[in-house]
Structure formats: C-alpha cells, structure tokens
N, C-alpha and C. Protein backbone atom coordinates (compact mmCIF):
# COMPACT_ATOMS: atom_id res chain seq x y z
N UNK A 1 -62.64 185.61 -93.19
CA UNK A 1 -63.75 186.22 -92.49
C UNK A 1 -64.23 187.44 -93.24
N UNK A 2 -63.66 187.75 -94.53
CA UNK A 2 -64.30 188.76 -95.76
C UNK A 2 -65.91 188.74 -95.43
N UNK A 3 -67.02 187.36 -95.56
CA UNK A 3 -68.34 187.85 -95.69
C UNK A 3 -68.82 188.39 -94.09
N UNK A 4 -67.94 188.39 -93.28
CA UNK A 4 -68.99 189.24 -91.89
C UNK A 4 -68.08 190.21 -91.59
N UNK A 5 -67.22 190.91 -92.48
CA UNK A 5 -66.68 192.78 -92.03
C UNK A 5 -68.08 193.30 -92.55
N UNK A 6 -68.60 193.10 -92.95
CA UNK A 6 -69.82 194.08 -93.36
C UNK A 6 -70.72 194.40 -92.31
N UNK A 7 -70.96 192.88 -91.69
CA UNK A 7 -72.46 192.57 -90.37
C UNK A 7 -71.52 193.25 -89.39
N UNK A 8 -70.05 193.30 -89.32
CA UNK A 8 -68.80 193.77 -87.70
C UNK A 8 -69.74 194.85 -88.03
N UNK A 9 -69.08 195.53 -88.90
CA UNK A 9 -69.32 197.12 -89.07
C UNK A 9 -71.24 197.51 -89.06
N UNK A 10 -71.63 196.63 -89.55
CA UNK A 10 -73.33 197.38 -89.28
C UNK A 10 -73.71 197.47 -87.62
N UNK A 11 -73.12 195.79 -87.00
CA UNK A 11 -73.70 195.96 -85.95
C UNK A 11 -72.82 196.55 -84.79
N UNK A 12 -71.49 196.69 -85.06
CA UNK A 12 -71.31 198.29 -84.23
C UNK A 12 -72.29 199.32 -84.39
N UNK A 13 -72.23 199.97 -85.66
CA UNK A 13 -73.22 201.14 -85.91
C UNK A 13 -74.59 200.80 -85.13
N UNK A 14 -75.02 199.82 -85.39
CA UNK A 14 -76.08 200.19 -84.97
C UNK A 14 -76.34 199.94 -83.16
N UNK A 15 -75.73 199.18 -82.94
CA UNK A 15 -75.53 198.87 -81.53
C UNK A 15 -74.95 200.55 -80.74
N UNK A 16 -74.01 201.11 -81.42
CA UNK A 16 -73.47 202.38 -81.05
C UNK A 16 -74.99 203.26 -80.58
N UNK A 17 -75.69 203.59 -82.08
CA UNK A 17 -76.85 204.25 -81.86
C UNK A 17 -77.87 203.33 -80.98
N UNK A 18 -78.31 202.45 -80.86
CA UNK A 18 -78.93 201.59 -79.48
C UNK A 18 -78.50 202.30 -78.30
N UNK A 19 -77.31 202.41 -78.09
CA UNK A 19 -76.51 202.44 -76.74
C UNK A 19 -76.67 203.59 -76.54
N UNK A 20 -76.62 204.78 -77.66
CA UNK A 20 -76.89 206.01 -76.98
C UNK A 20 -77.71 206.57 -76.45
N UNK A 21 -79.02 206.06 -77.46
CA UNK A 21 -80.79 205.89 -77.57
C UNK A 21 -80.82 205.76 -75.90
N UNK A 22 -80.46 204.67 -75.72
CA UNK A 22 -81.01 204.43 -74.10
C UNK A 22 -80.24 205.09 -73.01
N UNK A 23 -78.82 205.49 -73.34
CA UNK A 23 -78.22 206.14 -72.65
C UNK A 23 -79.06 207.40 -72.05
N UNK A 24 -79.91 208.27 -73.16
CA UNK A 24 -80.42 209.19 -72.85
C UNK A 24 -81.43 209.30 -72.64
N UNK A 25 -81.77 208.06 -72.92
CA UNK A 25 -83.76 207.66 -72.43
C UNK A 25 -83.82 207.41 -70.90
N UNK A 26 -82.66 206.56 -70.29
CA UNK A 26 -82.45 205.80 -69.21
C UNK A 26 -83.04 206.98 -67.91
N UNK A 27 -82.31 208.12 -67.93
CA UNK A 27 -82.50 209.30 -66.87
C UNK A 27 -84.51 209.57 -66.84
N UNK A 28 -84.81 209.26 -68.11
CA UNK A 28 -86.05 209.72 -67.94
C UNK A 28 -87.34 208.94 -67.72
N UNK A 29 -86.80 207.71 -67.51
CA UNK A 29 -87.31 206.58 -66.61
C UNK A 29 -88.05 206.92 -65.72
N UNK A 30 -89.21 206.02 -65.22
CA UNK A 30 -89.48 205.63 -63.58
C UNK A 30 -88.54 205.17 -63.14
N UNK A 31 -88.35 205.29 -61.76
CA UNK A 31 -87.17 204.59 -60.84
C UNK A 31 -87.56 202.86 -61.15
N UNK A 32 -88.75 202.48 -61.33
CA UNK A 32 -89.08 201.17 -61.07
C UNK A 32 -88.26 200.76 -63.06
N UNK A 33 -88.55 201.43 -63.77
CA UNK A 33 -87.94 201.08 -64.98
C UNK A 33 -86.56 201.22 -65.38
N UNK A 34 -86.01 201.99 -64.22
CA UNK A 34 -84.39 202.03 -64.90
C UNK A 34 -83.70 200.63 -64.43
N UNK A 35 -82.91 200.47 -64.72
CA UNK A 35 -81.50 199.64 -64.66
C UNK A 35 -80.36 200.10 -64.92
N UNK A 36 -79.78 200.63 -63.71
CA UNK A 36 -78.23 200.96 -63.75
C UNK A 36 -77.02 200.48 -64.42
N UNK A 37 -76.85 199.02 -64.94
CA UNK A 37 -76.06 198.31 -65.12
C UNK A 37 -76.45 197.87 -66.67
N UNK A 38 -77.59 198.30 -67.52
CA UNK A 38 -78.28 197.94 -68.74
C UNK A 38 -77.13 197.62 -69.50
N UNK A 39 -75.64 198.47 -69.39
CA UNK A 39 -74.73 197.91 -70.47
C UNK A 39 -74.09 197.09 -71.03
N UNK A 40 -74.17 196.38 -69.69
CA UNK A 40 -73.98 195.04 -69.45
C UNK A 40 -74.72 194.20 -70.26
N UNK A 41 -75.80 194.13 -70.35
CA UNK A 41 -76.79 193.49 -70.94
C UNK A 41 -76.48 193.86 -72.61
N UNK A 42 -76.34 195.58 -72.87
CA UNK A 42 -76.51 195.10 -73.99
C UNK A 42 -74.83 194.61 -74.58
N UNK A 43 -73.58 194.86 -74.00
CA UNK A 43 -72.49 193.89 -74.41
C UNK A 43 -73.24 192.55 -74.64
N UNK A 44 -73.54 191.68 -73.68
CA UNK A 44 -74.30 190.55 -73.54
C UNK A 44 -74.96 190.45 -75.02
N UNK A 45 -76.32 191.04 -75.23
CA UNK A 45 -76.69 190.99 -76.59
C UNK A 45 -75.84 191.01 -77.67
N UNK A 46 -74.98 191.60 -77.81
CA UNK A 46 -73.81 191.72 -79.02
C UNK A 46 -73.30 190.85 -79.59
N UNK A 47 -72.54 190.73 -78.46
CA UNK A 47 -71.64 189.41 -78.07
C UNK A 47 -72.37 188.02 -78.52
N UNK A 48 -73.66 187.35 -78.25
CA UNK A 48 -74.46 186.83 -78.72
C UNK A 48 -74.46 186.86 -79.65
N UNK A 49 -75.02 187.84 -80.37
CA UNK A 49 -75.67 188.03 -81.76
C UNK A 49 -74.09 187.99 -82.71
N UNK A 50 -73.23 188.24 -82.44
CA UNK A 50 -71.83 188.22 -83.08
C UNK A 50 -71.62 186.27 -83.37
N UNK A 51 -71.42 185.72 -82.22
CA UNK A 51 -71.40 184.63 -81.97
C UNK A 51 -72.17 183.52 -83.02
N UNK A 52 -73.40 184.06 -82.77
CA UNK A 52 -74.52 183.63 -83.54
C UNK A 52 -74.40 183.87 -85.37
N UNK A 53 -73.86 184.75 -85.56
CA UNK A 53 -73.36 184.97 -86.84
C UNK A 53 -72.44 184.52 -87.19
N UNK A 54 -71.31 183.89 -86.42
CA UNK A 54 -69.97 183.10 -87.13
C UNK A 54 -70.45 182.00 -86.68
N UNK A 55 -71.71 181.35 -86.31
CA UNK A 55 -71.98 179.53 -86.24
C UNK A 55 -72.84 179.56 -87.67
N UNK A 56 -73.53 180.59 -88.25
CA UNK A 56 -74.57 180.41 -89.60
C UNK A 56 -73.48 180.67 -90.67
N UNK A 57 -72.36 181.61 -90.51
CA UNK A 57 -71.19 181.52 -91.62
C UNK A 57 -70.49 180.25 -91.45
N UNK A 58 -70.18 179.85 -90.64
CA UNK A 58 -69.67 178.02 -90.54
C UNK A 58 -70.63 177.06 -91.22
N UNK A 59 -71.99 177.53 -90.72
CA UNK A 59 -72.66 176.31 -91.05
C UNK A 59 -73.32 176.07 -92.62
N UNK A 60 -73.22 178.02 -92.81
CA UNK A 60 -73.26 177.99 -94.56
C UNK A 60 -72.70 177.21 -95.43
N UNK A 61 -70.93 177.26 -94.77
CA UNK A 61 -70.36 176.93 -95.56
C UNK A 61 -70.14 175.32 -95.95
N UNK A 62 -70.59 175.05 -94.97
CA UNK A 62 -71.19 173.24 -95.04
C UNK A 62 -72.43 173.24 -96.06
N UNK A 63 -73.69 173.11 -95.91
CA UNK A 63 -74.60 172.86 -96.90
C UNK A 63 -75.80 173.69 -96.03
N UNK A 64 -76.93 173.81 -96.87
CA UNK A 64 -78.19 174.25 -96.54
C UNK A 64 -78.60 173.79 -96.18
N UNK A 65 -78.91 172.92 -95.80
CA UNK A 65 -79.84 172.07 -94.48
C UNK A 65 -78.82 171.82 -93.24
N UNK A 66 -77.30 172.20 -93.12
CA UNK A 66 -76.74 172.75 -92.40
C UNK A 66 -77.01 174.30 -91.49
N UNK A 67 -77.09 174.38 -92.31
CA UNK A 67 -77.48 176.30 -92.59
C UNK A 67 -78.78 175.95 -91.28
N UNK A 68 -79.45 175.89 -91.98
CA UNK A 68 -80.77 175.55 -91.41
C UNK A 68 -81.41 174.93 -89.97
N UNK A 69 -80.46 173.99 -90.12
CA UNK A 69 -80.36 173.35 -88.88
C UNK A 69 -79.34 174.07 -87.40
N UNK A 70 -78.59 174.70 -87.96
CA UNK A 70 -77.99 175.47 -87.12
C UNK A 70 -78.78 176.62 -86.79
N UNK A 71 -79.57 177.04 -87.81
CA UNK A 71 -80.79 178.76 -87.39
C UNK A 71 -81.35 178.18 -86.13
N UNK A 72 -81.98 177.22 -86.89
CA UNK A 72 -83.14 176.51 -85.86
C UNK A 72 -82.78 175.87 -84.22
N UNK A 73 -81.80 175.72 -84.09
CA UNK A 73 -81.18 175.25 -83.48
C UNK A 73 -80.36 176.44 -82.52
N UNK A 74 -79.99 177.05 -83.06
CA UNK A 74 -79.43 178.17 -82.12
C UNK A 74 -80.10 179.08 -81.89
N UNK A 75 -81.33 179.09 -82.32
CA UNK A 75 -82.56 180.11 -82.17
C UNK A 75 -83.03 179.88 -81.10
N UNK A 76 -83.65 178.63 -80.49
CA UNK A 76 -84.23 178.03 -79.87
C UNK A 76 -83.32 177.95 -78.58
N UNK A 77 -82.38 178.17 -78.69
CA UNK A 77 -80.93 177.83 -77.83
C UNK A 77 -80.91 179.34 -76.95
N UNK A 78 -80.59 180.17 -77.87
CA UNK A 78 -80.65 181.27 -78.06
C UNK A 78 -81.67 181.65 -76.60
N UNK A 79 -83.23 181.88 -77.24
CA UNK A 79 -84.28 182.12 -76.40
C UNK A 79 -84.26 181.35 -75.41
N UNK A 80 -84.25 180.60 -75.04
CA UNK A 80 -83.72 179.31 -73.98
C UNK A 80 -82.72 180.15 -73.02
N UNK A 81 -81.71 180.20 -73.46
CA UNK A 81 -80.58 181.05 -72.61
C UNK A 81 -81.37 182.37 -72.14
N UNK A 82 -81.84 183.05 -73.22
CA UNK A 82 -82.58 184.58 -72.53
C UNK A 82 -83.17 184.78 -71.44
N UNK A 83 -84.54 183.49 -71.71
CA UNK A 83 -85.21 183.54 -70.77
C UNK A 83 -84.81 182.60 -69.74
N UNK A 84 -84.15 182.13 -69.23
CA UNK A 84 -83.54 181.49 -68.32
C UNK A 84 -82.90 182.73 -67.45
N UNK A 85 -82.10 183.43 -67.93
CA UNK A 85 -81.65 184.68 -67.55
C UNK A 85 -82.22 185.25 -67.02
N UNK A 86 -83.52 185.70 -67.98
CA UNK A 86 -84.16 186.53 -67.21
C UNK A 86 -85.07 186.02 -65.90
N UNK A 87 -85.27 184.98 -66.14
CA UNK A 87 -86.11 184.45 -64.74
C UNK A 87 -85.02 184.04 -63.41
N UNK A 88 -83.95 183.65 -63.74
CA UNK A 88 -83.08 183.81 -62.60
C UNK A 88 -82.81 184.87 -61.90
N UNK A 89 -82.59 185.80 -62.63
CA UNK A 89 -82.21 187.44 -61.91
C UNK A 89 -83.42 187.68 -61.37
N UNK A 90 -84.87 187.49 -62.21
CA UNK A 90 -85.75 187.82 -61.37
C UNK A 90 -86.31 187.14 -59.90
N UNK A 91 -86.22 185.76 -59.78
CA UNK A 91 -85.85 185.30 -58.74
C UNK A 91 -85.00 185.57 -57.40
N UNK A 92 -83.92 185.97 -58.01
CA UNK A 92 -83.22 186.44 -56.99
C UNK A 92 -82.90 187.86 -56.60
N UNK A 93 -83.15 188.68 -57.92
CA UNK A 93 -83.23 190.01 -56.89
C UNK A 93 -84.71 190.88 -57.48
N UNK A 94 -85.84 190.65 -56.93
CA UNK A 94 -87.07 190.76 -57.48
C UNK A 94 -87.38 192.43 -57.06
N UNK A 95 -86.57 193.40 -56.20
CA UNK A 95 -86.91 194.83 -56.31
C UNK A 95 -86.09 194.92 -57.62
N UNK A 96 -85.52 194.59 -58.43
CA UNK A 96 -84.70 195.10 -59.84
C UNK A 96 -85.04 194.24 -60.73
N UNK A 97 -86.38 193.41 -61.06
CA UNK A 97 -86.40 192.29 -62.16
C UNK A 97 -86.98 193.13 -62.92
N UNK A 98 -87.90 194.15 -62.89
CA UNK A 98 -88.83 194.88 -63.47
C UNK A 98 -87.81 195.57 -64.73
N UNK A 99 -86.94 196.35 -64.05
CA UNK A 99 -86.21 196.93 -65.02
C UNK A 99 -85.01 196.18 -65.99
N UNK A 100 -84.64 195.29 -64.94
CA UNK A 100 -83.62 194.33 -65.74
C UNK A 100 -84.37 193.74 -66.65
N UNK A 101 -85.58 192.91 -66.74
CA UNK A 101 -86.40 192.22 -67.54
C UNK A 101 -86.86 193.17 -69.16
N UNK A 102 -87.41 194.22 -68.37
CA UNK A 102 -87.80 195.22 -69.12
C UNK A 102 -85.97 195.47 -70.63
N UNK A 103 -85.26 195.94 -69.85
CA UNK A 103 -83.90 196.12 -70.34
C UNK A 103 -83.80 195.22 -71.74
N UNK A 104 -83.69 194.09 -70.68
CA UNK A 104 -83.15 192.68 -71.56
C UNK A 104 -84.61 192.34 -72.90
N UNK A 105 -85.58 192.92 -72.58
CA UNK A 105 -86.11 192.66 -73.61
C UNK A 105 -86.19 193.91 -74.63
N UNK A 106 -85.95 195.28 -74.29
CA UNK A 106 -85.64 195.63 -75.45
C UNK A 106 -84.18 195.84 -76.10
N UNK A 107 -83.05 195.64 -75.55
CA UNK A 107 -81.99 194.76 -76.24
C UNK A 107 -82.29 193.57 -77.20
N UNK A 108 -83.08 192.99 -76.55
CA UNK A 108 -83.15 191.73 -77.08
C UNK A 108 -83.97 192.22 -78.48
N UNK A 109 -84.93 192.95 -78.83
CA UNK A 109 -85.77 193.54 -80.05
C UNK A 109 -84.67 194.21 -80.58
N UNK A 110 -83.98 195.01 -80.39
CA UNK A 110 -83.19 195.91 -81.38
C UNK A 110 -81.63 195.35 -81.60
C-alpha cells in the first residue's frame, strides 16, 4: 500500500483544514443553514473518497481500461449514492434538509 501513504497523508491534511474551515464558519450561519451534526457527513465524505481510492489502485493494477472502467463506474455509483442521500434525509426531515443538503454539498466539492 506504498503508492496511497502519500493521498492517507494529503487527505488527512486537507480534510483536517476542511473541518476546521467549517468548524468556525458553522456559528456564523443562518439558523436555516447550519447543521449540527455536519461531521458526520464529512467522516462520510472521507471515508468514501478513501474507499474510492483503493478500488482505482486495485483496478490500476489490473490494466487501463480497468482503470477506467472502474473511474467511470464508481463515479456514477458514487453520485448515485450522494444524491439518494440527500433526497432521503430531505424527505424525511424537511425543517433540516436545507442545511444538511447545503452541508453535503460542500463536503462533497472540497
């Protein structure tokens, strides 16, 4: 697992600074834009995006149209799962979709 200590270590760092970013943005919210529980979400993102990086190092190591077929494929998978997410929560608890939605999509950008 030598070629992803590099991506561990970037995307702590940068996930670290994400997490703080909003930590201190969060208070200065509208009530209608915060989300109490955002951390959740962005573990969630991580976790993902980690995941997602040891199926393209597997699938590298098979061939390039492996490679490829797995981007495409878990990309699509990927967004699929997101927004599924996000329209369920909003469904069911619709005074908090605003901010959860909101949340999950800028996790989802950074």
């Amino acid at each position: 697992m030598k070629s992803s200590d590099g991506f561990v270590l970037k995307l702590g760092i940068f996930s670290i600074l994400i997490g703080a970013a909003m930590h201190f943005v969060e208070p200065e919210k509208k009530k209608k834009m915060q989300f109490a529980n955002h951390y959740f979400i962005h573990l969630f993102i991580i976790f993902i995006t980690f995941l997602f990086h040891l199926g393209l190092l597997n699938a590298g190591k098979k061939s390039d149209a492996a490679f490829i077929r797995f981007f495409m494929g878990a990309t699509g998978a990927k967004l699929f799962l997101f927004m599924s997410i996000m329209l369920v929560y909003g469904l069911m608890n619709k005074e908090g979709a605003f901010g959860f939605i909101l949340h999950f999509f800028v996790y989802y950008l950074f």
